[in-house]
N, C-alpha and C. Protein backbone atom coordinates (compact mmCIF):
# COMPACT_ATOMS: atom_id res chain seq x y z
N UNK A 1 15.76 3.03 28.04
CA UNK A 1 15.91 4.48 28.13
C UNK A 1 17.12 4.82 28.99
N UNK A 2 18.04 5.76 28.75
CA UNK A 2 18.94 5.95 29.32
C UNK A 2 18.41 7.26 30.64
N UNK A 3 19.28 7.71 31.00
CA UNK A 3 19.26 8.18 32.43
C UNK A 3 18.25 10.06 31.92
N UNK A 4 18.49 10.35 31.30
CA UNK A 4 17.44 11.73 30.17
C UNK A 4 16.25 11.28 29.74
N UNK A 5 15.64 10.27 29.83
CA UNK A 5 14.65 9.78 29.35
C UNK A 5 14.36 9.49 27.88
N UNK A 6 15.33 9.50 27.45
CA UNK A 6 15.74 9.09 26.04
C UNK A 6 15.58 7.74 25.23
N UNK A 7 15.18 7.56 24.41
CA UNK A 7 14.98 5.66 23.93
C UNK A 7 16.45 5.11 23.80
N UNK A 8 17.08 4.26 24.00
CA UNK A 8 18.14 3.63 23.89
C UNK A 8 17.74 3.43 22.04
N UNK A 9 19.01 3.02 21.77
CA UNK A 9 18.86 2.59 20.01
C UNK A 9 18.49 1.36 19.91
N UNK A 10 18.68 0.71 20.77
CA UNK A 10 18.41 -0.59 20.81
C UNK A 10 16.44 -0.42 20.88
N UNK A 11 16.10 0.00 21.66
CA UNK A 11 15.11 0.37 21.97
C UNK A 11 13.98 1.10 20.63
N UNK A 12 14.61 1.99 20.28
CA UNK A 12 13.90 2.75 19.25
C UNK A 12 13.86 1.31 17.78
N UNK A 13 14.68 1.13 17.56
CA UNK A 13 15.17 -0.34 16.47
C UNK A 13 14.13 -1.53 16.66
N UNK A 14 14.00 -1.52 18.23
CA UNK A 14 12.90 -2.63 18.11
C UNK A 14 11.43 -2.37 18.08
N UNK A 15 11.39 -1.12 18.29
CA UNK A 15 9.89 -0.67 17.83
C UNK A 15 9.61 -0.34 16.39
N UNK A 16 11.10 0.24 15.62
CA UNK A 16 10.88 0.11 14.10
C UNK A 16 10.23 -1.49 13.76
N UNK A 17 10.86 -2.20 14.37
CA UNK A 17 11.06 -3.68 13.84
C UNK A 17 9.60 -4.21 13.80
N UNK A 18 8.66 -3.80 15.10
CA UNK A 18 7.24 -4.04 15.21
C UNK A 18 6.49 -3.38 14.15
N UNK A 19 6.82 -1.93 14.12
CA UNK A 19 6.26 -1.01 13.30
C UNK A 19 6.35 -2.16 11.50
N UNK A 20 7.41 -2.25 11.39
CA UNK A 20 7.50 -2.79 10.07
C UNK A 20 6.79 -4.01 9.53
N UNK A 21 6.56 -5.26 10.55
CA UNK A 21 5.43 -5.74 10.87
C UNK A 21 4.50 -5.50 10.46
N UNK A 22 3.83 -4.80 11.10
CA UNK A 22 2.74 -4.42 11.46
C UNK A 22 1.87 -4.26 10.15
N UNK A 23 3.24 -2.80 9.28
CA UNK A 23 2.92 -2.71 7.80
C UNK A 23 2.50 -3.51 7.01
N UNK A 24 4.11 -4.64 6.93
CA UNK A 24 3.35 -5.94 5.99
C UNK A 24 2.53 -6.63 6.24
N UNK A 25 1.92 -6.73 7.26
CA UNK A 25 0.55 -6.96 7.86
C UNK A 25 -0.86 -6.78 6.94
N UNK A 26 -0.53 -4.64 7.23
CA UNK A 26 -1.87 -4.58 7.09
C UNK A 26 -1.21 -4.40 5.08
N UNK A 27 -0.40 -4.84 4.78
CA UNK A 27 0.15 -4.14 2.81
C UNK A 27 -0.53 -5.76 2.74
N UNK A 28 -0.32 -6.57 3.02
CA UNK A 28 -0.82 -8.26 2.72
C UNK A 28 -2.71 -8.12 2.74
N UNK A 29 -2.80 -7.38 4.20
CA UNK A 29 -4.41 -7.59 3.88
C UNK A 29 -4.77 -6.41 2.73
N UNK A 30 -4.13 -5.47 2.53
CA UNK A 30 -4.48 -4.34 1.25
C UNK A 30 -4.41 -5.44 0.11
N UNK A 31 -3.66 -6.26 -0.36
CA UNK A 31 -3.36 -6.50 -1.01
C UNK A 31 -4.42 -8.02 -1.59
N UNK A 32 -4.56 -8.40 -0.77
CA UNK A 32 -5.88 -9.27 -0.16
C UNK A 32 -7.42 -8.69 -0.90
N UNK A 33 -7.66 -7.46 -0.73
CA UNK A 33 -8.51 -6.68 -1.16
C UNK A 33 -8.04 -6.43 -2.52
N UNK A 34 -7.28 -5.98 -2.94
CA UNK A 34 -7.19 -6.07 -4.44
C UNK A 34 -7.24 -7.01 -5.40
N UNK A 35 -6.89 -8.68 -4.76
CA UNK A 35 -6.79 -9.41 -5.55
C UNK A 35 -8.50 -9.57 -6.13
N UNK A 36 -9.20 -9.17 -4.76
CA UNK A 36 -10.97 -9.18 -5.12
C UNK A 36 -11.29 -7.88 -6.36
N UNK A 37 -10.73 -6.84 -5.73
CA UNK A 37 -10.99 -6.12 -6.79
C UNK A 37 -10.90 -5.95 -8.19
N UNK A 38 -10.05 -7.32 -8.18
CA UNK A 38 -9.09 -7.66 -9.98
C UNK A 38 -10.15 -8.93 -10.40
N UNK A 39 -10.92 -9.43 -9.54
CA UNK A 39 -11.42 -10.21 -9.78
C UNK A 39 -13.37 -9.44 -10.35
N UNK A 40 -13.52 -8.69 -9.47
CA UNK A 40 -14.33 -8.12 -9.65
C UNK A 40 -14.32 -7.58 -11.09
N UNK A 41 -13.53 -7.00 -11.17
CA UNK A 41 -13.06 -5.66 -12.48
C UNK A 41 -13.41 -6.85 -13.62
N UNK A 42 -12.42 -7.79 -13.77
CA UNK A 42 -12.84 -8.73 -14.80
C UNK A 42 -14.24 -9.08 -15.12
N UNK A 43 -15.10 -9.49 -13.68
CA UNK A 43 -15.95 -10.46 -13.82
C UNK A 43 -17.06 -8.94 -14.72
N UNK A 44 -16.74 -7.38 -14.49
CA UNK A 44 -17.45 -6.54 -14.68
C UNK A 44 -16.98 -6.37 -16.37
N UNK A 45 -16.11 -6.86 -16.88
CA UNK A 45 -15.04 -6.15 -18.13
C UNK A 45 -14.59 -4.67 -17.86
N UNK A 46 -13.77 -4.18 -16.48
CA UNK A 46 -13.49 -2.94 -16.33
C UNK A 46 -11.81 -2.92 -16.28
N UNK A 47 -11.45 -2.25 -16.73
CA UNK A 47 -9.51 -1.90 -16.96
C UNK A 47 -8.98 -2.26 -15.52
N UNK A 48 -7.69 -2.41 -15.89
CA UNK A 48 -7.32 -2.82 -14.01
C UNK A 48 -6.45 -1.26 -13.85
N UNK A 49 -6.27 -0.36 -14.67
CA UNK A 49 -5.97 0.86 -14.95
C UNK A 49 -6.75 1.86 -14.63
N UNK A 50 -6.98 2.41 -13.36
CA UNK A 50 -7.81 3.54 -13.39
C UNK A 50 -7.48 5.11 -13.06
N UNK A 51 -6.64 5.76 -13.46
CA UNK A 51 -5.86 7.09 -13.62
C UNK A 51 -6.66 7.81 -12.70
N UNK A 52 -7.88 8.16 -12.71
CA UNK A 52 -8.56 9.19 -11.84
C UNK A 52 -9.02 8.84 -10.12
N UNK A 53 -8.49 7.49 -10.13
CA UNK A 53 -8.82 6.73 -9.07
C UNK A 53 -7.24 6.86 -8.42
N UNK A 54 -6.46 6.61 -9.04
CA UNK A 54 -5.23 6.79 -8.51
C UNK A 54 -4.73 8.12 -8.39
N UNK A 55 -5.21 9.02 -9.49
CA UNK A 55 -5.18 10.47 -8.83
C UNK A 55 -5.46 10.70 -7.53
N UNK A 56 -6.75 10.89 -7.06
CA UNK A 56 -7.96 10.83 -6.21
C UNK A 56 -6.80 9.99 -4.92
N UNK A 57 -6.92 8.95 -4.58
CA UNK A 57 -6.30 8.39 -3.58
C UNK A 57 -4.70 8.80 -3.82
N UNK A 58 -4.00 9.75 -4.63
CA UNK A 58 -2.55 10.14 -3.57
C UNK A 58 -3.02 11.63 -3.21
N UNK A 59 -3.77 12.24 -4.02
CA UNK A 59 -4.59 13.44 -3.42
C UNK A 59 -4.65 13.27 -2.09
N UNK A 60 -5.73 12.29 -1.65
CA UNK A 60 -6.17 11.94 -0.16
C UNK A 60 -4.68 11.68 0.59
N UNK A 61 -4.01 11.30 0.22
CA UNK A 61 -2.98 10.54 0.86
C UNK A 61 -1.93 12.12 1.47
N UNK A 62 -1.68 12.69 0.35
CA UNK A 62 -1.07 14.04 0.58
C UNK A 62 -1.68 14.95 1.44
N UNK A 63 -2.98 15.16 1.40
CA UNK A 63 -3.40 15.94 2.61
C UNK A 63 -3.87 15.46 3.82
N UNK A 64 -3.50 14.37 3.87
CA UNK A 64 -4.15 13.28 5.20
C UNK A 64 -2.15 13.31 5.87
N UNK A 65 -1.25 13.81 5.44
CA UNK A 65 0.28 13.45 5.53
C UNK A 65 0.24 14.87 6.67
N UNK A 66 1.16 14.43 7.56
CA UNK A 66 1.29 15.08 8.77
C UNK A 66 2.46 15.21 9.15
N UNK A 67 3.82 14.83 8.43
CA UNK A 67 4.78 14.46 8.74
C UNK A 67 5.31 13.41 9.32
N UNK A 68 6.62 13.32 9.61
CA UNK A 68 7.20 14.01 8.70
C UNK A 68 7.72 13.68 7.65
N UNK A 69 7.41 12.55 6.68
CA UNK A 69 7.77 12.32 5.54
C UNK A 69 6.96 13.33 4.53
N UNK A 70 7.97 13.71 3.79
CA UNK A 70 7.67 14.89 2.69
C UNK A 70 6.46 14.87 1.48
N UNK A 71 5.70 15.42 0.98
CA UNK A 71 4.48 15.50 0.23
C UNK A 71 5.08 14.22 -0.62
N UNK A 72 6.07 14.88 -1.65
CA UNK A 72 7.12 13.59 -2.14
C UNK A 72 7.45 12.17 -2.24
N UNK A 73 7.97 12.13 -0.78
CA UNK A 73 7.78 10.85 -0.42
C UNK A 73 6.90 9.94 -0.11
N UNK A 74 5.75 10.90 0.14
CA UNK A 74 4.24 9.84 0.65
C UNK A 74 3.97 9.27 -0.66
N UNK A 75 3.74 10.19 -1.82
CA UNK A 75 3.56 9.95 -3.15
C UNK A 75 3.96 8.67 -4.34
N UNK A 76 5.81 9.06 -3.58
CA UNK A 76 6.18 7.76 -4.30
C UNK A 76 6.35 6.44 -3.67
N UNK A 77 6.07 6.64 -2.62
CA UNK A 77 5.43 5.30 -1.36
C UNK A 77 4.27 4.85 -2.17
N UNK A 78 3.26 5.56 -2.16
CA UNK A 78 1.99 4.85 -2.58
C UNK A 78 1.79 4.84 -3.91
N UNK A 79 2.85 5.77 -5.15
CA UNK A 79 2.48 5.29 -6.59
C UNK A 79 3.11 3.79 -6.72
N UNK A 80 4.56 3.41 -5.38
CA UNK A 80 4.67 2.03 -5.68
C UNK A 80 3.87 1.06 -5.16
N UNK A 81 3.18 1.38 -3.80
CA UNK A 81 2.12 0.26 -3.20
C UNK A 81 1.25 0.21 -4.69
N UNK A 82 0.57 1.13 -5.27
CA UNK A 82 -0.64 1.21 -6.05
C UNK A 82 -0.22 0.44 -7.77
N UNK A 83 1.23 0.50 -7.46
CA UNK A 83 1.90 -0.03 -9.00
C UNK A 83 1.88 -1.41 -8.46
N UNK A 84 2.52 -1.82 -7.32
CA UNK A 84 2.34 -3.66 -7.32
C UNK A 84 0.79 -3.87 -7.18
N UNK A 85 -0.24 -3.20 -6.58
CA UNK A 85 -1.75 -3.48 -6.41
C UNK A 85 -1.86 -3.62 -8.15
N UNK A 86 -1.70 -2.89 -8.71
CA UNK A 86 -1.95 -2.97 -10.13
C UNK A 86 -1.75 -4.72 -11.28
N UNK A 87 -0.17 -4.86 -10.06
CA UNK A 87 0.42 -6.06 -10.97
C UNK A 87 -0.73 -7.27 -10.49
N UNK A 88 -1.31 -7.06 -9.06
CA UNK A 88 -1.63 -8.06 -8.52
C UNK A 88 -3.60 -8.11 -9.01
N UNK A 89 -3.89 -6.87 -9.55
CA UNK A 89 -5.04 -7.25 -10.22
C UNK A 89 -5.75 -7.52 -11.73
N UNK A 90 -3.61 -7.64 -12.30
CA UNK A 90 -3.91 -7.92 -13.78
C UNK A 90 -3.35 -9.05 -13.69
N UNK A 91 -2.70 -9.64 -12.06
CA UNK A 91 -2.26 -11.54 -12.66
C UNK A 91 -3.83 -12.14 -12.22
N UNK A 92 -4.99 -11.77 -11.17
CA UNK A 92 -5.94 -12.07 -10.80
C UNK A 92 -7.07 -11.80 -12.31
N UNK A 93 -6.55 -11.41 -12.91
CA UNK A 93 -7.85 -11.12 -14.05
C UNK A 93 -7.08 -11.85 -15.11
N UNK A 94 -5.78 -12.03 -14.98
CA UNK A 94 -4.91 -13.09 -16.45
C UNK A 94 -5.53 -14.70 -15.82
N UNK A 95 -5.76 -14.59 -14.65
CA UNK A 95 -6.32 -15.77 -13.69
C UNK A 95 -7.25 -16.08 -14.32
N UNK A 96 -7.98 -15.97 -13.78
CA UNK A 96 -9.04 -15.59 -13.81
C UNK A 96 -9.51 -16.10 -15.79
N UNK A 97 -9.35 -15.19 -16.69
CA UNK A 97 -9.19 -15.52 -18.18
C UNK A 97 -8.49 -16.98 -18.54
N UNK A 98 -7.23 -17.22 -18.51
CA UNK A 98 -7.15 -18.66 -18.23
C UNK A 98 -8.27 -19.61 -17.97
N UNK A 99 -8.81 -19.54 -16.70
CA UNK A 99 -9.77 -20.73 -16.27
C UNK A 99 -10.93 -21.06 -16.71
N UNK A 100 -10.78 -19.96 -17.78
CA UNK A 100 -12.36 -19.73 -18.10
C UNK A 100 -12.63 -20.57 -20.11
């Protein structure tokens, strides 16, 4: 912090750096959970496609948003988290079919 009480850049940069972490952290354990859920879906015969479910959770996501990233941007943050969750519970159910 400089002499204003201000974060140095150096400073602010290395808390991005944790912050970013942190993310792929908890996007690995999200992602962790989906591979179950792709496994599930199969073992049930249910689509790995669910439109009203992905409605529903950027709904939540948009009014849970506080700033300051824009309604917008939260949206297309999580239609891409929810598009690779997607890829990762139709290679777990192509898995899955294979072994069987």
């Amino acid at each position: 912090m400089n002499r204003r009480n201000t974060p140095s850049l150096p400073s602010l940069r290395k808390r991005i750096d944790r912050l970013d972490r942190e993310m792929l952290r908890l996007l690995n354990r999200r992602a962790g959970l989906v591979v179950q859920v792709g496994r599930l879906k199969r073992n049930g015969n249910l689509p790995v496609f669910d439109p009203r479910r992905e409605r529903r959770i950027l709904r939540q996501l948009v009014r849970a948003n506080r700033g300051p990233l824009s309604r917008a941007s939260v949206e297309r943050l999580f239609r891409e988290i929810i598009r690779h969750s997607r890829l990762l519970e139709a290679a777990a159910t192509a898995h899955l079919t294979r072994r069987r």
